[in-house]
PDB file of N, CA and C in Angstrom:
ATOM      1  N   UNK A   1       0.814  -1.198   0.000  1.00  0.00           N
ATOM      2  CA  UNK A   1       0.000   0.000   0.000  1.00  0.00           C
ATOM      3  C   UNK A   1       0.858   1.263   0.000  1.00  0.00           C
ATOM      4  N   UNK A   2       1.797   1.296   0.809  1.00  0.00           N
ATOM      5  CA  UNK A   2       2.741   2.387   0.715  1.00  0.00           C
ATOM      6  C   UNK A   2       4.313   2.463   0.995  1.00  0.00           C
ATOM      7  N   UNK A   3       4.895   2.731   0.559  1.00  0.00           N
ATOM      8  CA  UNK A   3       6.458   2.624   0.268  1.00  0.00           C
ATOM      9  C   UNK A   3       6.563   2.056   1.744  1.00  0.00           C
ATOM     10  N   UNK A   4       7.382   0.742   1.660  1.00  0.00           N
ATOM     11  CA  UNK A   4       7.946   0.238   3.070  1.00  0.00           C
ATOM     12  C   UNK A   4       9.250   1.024   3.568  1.00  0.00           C
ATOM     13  N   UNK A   5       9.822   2.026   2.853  1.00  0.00           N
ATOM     14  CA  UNK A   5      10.946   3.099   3.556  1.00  0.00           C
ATOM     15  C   UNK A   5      10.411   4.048   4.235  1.00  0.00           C
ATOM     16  N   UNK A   6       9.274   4.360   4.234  1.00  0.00           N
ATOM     17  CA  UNK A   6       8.777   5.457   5.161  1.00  0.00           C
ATOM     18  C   UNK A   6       8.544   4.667   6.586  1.00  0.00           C
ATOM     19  N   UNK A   7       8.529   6.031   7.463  1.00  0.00           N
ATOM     20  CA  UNK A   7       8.260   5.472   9.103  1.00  0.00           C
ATOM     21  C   UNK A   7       6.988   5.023   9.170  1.00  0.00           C
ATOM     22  N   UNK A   8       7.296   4.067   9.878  1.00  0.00           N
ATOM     23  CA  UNK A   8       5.217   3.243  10.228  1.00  0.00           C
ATOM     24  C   UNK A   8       4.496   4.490  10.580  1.00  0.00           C
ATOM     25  N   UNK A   9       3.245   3.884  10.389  1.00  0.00           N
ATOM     26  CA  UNK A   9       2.612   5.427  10.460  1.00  0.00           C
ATOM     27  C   UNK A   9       2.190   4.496  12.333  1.00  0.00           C
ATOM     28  N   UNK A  10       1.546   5.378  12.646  1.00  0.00           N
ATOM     29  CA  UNK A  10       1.339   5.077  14.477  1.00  0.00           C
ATOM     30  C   UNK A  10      -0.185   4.467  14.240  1.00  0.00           C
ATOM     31  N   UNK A  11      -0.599   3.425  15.451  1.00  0.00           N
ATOM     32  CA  UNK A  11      -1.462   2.947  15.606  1.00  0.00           C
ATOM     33  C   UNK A  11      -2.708   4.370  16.575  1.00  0.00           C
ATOM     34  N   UNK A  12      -3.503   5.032  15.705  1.00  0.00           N
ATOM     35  CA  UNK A  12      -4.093   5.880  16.279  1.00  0.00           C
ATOM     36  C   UNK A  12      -5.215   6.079  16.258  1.00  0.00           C
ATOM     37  N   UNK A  13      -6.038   6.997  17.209  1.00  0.00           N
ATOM     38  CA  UNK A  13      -7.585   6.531  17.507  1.00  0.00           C
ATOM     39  C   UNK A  13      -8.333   8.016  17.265  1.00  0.00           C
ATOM     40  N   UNK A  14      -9.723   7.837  17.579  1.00  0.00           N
ATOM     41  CA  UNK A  14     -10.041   9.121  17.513  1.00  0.00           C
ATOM     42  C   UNK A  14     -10.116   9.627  18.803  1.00  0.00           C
ATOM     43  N   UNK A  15     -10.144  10.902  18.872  1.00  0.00           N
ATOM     44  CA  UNK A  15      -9.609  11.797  20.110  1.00  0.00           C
ATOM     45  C   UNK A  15      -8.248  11.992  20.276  1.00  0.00           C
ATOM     46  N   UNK A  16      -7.350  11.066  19.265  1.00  0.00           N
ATOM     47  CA  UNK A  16      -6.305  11.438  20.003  1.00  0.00           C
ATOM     48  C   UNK A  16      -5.356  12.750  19.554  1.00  0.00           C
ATOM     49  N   UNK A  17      -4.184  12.860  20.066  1.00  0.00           N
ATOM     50  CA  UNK A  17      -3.389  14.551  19.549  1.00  0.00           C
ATOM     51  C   UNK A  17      -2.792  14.231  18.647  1.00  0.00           C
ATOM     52  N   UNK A  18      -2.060  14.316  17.652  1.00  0.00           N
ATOM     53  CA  UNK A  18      -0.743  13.917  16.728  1.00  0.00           C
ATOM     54  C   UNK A  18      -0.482  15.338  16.337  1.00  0.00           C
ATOM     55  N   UNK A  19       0.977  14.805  16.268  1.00  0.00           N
ATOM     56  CA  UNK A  19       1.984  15.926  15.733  1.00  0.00           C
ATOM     57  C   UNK A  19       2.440  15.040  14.038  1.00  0.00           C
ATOM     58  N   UNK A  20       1.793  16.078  13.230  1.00  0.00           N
ATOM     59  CA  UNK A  20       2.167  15.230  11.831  1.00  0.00           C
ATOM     60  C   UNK A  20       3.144  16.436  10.806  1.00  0.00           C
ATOM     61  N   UNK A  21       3.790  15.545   9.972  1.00  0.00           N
ATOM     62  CA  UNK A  21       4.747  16.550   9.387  1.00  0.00           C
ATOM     63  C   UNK A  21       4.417  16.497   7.726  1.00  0.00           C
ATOM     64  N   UNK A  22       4.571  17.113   7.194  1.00  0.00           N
ATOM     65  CA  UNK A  22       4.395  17.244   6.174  1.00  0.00           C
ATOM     66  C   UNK A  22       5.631  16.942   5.172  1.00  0.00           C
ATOM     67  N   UNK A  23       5.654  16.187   4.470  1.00  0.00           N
ATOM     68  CA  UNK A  23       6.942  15.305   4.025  1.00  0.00           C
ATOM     69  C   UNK A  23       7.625  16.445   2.911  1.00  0.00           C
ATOM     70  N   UNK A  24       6.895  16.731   2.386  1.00  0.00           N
ATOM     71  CA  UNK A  24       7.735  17.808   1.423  1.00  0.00           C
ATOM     72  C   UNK A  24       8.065  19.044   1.955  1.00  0.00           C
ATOM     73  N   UNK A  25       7.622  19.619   2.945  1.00  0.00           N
ATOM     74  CA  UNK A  25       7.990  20.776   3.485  1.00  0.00           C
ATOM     75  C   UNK A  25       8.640  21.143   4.681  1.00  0.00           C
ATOM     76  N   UNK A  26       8.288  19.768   5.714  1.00  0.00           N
ATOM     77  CA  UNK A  26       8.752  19.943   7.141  1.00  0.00           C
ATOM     78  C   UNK A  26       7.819  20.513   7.562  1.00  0.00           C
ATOM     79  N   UNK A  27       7.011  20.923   7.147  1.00  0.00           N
ATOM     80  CA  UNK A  27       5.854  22.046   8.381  1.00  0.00           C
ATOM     81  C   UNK A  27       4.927  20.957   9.255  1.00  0.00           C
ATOM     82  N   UNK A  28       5.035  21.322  10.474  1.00  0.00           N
ATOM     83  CA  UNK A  28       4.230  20.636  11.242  1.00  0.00           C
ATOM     84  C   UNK A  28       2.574  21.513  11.583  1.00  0.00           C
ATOM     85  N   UNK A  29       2.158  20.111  12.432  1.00  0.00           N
ATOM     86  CA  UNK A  29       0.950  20.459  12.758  1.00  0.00           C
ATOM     87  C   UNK A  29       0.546  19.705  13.981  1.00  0.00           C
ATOM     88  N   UNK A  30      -0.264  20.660  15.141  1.00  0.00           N
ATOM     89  CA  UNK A  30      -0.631  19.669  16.030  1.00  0.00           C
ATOM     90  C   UNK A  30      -2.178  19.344  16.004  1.00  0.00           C
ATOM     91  N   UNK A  31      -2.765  17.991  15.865  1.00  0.00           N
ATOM     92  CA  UNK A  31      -4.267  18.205  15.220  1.00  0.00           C
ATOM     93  C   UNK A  31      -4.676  17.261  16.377  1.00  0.00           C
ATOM     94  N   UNK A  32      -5.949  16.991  16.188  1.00  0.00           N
ATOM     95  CA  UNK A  32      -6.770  16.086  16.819  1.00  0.00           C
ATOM     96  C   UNK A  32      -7.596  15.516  15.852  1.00  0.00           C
ATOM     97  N   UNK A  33      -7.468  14.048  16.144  1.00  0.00           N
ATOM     98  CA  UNK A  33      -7.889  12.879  14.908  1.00  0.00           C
ATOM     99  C   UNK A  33      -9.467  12.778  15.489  1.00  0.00           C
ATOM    100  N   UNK A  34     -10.354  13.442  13.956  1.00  0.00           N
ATOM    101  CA  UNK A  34     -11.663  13.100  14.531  1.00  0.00           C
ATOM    102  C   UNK A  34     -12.225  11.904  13.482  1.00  0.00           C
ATOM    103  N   UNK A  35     -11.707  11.504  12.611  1.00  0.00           N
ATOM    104  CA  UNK A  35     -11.633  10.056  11.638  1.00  0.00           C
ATOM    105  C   UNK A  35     -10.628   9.561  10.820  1.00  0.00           C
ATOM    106  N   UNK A  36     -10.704   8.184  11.143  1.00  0.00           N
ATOM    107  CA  UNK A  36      -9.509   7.273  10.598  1.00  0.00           C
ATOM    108  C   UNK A  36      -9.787   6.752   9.387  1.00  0.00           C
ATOM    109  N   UNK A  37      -8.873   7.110   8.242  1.00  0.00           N
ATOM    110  CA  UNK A  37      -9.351   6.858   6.549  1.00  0.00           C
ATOM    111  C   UNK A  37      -8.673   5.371   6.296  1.00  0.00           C
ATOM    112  N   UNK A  38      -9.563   4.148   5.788  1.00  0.00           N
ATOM    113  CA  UNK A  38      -8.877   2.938   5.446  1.00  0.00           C
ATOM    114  C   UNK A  38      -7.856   3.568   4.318  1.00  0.00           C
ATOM    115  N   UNK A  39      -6.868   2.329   4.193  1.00  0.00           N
ATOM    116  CA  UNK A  39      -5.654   2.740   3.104  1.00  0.00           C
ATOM    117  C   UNK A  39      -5.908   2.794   1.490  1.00  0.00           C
ATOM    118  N   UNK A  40      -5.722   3.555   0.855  1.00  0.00           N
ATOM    119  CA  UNK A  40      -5.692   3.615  -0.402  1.00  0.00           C
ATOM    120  C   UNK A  40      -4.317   3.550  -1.167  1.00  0.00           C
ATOM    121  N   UNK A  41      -4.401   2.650  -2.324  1.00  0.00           N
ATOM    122  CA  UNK A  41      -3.433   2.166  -2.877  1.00  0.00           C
ATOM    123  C   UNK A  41      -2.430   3.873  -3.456  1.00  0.00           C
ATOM    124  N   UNK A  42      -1.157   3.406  -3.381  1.00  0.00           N
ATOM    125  CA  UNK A  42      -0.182   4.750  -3.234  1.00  0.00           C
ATOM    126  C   UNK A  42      -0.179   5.375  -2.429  1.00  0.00           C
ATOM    127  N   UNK A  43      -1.141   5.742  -1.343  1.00  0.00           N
ATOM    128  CA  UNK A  43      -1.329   7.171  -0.275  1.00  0.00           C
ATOM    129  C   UNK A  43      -1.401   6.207   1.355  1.00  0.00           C
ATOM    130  N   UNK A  44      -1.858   5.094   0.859  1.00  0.00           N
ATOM    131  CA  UNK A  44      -1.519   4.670   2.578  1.00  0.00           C
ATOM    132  C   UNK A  44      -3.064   4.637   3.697  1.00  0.00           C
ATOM    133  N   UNK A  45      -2.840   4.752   5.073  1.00  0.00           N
ATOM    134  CA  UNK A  45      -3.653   5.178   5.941  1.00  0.00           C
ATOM    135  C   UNK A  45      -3.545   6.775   5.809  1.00  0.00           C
ATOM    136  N   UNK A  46      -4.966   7.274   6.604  1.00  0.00           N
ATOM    137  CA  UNK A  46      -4.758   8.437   6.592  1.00  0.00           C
ATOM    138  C   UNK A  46      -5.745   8.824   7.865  1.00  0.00           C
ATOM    139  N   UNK A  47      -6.013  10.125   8.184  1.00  0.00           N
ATOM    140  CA  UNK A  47      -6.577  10.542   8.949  1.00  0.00           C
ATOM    141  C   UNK A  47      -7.652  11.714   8.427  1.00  0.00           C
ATOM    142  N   UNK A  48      -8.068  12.239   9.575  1.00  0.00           N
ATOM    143  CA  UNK A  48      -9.006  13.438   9.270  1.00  0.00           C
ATOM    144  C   UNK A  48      -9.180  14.193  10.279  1.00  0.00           C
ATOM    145  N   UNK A  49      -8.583  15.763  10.211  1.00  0.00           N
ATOM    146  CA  UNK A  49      -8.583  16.348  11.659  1.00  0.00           C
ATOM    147  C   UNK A  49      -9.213  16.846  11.919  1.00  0.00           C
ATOM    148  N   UNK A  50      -9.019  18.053  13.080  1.00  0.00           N
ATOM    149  CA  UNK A  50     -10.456  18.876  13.588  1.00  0.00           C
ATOM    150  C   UNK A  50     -10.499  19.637  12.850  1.00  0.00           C
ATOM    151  N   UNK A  51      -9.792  19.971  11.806  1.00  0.00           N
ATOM    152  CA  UNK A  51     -10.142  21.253  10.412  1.00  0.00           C
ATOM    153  C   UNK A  51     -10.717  20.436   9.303  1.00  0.00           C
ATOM    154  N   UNK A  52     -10.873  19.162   9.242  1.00  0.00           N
ATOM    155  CA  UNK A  52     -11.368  18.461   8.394  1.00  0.00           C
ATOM    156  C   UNK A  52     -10.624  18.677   7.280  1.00  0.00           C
ATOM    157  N   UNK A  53      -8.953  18.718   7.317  1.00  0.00           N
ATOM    158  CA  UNK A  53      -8.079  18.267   6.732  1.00  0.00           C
ATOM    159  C   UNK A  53      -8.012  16.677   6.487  1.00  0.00           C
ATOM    160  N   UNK A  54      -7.460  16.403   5.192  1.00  0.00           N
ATOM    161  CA  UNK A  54      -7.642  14.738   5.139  1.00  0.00           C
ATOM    162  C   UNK A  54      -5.970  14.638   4.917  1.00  0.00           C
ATOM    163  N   UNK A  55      -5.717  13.609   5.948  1.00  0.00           N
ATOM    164  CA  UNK A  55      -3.999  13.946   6.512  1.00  0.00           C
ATOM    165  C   UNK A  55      -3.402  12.568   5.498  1.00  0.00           C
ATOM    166  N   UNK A  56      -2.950  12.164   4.855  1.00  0.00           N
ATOM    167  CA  UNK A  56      -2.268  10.121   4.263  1.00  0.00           C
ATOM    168  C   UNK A  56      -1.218   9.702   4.314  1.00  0.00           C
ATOM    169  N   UNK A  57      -0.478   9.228   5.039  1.00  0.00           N
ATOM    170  CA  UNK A  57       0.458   8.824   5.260  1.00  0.00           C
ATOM    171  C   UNK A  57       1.826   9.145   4.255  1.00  0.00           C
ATOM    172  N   UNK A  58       1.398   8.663   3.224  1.00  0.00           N
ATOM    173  CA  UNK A  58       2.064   8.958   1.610  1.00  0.00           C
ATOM    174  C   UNK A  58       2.649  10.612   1.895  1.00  0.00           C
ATOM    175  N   UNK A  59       1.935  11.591   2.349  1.00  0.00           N
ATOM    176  CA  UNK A  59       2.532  12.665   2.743  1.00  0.00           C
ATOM    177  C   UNK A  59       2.502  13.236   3.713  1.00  0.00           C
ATOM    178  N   UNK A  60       2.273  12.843   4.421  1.00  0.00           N
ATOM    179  CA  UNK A  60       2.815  12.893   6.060  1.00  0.00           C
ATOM    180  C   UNK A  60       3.670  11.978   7.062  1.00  0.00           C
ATOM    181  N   UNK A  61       4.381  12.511   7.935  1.00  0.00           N
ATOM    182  CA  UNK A  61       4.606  11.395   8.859  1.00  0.00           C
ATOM    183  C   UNK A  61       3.814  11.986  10.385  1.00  0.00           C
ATOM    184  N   UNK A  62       3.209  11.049  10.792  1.00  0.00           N
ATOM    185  CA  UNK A  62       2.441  10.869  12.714  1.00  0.00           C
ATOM    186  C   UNK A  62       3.125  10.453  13.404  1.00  0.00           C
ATOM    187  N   UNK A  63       2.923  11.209  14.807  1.00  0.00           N
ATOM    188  CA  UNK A  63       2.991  10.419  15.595  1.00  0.00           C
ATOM    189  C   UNK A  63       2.483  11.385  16.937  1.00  0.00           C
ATOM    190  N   UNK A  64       1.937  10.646  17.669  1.00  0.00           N
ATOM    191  CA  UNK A  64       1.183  10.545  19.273  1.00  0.00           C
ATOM    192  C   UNK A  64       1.856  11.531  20.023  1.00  0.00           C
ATOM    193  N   UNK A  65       1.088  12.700  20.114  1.00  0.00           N
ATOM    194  CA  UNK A  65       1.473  13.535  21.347  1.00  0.00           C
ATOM    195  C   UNK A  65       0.940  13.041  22.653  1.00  0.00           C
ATOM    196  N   UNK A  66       2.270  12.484  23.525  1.00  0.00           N
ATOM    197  CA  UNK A  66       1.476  11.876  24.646  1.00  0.00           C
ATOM    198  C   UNK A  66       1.095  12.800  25.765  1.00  0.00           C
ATOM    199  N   UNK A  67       0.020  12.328  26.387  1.00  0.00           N
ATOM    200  CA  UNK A  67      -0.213  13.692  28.009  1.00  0.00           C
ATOM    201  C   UNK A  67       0.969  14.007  28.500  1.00  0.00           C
ATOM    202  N   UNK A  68       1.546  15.116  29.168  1.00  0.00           N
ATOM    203  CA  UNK A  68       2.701  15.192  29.992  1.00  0.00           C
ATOM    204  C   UNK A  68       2.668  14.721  31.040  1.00  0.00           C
ATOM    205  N   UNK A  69       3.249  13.602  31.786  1.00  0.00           N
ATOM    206  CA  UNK A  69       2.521  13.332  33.064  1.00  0.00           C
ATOM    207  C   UNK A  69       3.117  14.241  34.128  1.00  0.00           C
ATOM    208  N   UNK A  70       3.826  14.703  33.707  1.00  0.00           N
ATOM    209  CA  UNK A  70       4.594  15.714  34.753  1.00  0.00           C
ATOM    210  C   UNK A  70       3.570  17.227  34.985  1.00  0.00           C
ATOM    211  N   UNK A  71       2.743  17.455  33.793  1.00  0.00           N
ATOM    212  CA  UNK A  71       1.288  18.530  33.991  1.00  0.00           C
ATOM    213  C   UNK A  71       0.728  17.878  34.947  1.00  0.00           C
ATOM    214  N   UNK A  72      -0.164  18.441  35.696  1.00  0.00           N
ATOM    215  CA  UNK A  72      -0.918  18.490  36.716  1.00  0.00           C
ATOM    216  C   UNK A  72      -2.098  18.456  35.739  1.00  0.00           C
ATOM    217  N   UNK A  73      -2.982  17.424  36.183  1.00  0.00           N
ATOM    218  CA  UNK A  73      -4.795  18.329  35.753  1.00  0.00           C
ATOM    219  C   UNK A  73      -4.869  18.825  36.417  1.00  0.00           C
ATOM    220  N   UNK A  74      -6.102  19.636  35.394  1.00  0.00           N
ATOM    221  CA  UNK A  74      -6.685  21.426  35.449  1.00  0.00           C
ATOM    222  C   UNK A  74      -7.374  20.742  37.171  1.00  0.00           C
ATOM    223  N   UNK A  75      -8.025  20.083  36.739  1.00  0.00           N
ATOM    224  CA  UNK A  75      -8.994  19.563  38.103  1.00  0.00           C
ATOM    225  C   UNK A  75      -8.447  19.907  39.265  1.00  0.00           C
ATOM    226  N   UNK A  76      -7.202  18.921  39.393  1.00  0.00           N
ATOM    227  CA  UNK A  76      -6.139  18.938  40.681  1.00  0.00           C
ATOM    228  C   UNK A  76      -5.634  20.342  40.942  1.00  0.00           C
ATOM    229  N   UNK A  77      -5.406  21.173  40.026  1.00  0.00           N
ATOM    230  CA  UNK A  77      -4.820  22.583  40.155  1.00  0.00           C
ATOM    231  C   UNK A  77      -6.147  23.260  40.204  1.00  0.00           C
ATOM    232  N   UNK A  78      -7.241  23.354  40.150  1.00  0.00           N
ATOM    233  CA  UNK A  78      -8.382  24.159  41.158  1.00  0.00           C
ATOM    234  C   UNK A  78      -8.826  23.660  41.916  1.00  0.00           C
ATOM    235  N   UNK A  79      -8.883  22.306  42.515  1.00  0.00           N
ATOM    236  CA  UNK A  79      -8.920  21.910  44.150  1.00  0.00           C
ATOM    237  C   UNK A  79      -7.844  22.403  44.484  1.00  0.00           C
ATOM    238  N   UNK A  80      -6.543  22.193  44.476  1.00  0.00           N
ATOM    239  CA  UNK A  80      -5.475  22.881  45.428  1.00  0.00           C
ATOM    240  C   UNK A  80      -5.692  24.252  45.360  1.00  0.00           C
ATOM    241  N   UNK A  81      -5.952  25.045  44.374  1.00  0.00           N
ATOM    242  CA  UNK A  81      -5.796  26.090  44.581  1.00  0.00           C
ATOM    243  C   UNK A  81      -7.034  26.417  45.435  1.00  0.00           C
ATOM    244  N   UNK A  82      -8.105  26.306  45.576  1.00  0.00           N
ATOM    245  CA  UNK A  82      -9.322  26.368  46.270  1.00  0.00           C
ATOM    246  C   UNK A  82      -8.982  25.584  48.011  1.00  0.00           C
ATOM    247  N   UNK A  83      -8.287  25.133  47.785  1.00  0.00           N
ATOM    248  CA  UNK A  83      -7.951  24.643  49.482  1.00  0.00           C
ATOM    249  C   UNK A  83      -7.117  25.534  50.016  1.00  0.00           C
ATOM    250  N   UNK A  84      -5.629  25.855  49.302  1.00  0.00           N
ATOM    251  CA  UNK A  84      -4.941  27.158  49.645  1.00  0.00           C
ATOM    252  C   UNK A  84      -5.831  28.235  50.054  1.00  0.00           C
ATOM    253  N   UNK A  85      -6.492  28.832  49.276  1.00  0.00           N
ATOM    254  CA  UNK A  85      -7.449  30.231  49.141  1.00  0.00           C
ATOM    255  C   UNK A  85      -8.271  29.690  50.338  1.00  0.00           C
ATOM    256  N   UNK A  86      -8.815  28.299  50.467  1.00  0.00           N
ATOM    257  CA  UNK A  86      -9.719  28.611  52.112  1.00  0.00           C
ATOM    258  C   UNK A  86      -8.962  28.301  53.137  1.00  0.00           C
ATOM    259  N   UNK A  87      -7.492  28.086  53.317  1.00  0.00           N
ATOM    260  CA  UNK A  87      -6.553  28.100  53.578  1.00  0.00           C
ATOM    261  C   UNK A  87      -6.056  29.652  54.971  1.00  0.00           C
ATOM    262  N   UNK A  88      -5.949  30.118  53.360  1.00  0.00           N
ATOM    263  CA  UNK A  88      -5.517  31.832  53.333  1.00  0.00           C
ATOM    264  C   UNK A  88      -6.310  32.346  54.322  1.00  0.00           C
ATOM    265  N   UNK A  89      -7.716  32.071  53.822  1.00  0.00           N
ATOM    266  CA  UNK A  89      -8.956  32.965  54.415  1.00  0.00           C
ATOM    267  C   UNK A  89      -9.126  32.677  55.652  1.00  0.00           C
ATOM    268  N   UNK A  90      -8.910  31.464  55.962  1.00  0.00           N
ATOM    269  CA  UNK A  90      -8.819  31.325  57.614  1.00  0.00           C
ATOM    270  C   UNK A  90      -7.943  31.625  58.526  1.00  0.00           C
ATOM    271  N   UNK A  91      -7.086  31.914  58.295  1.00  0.00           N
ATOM    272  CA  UNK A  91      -5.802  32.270  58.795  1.00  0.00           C
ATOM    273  C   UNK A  91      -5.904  33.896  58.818  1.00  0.00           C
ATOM    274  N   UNK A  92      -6.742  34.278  58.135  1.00  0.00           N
ATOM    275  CA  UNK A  92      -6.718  35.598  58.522  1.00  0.00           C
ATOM    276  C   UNK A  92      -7.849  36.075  58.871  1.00  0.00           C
ATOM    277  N   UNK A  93      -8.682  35.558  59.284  1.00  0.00           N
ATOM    278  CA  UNK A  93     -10.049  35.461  59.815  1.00  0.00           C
ATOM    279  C   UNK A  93      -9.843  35.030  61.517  1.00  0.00           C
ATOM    280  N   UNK A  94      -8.829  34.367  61.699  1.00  0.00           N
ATOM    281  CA  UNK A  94      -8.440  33.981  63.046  1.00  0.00           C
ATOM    282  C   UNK A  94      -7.803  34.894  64.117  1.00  0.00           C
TER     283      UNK A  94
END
């Protein structure tokens, strides 16, 4: 289906982030995969992002922007910050 010298393209789902490059230019992109295109002969797998760009392997290369696990969720960083702040407030209420 598509030249076996190119990099595997990544096993990817919808929702997920990819950072894909554009083979003739180098320009990247960071998208979110909202459909996965079966392979077509010469062009490969492909994708479809949140601009409803149609992404194919044949001229792109993917791959998986993973979560940082070293970020905090948003969640966890407004409970702490909301415990600090009633924290604060008592301490000077005392």
């Amino acid at each position: 289906m598509t030249d076996p010298e190119l990099t595997a393209w990544p096993a990817l789902r919808l929702g997920d982030h990819a950072l894909i490059r554009e083979r003739a230019t180098a320009r990247e992109l960071a998208v979110t995969i909202v459909a996965l295109l079966e392979p077509i002969e010469g062009e490969g797998e492909g994708l479809v992002d949140h601009r409803g760009r149609v992404i194919r392997h044949h001229f792109y290369d993917a791959r998986p922007i993973a979560a940082d696990v070293d970020l905090p969720d948003q969640r966890d960083v407004d409970t702490r910050f909301a415990r600090l702040t009633a924290d604060l407030l008592n301490t000077r209420t005392r």
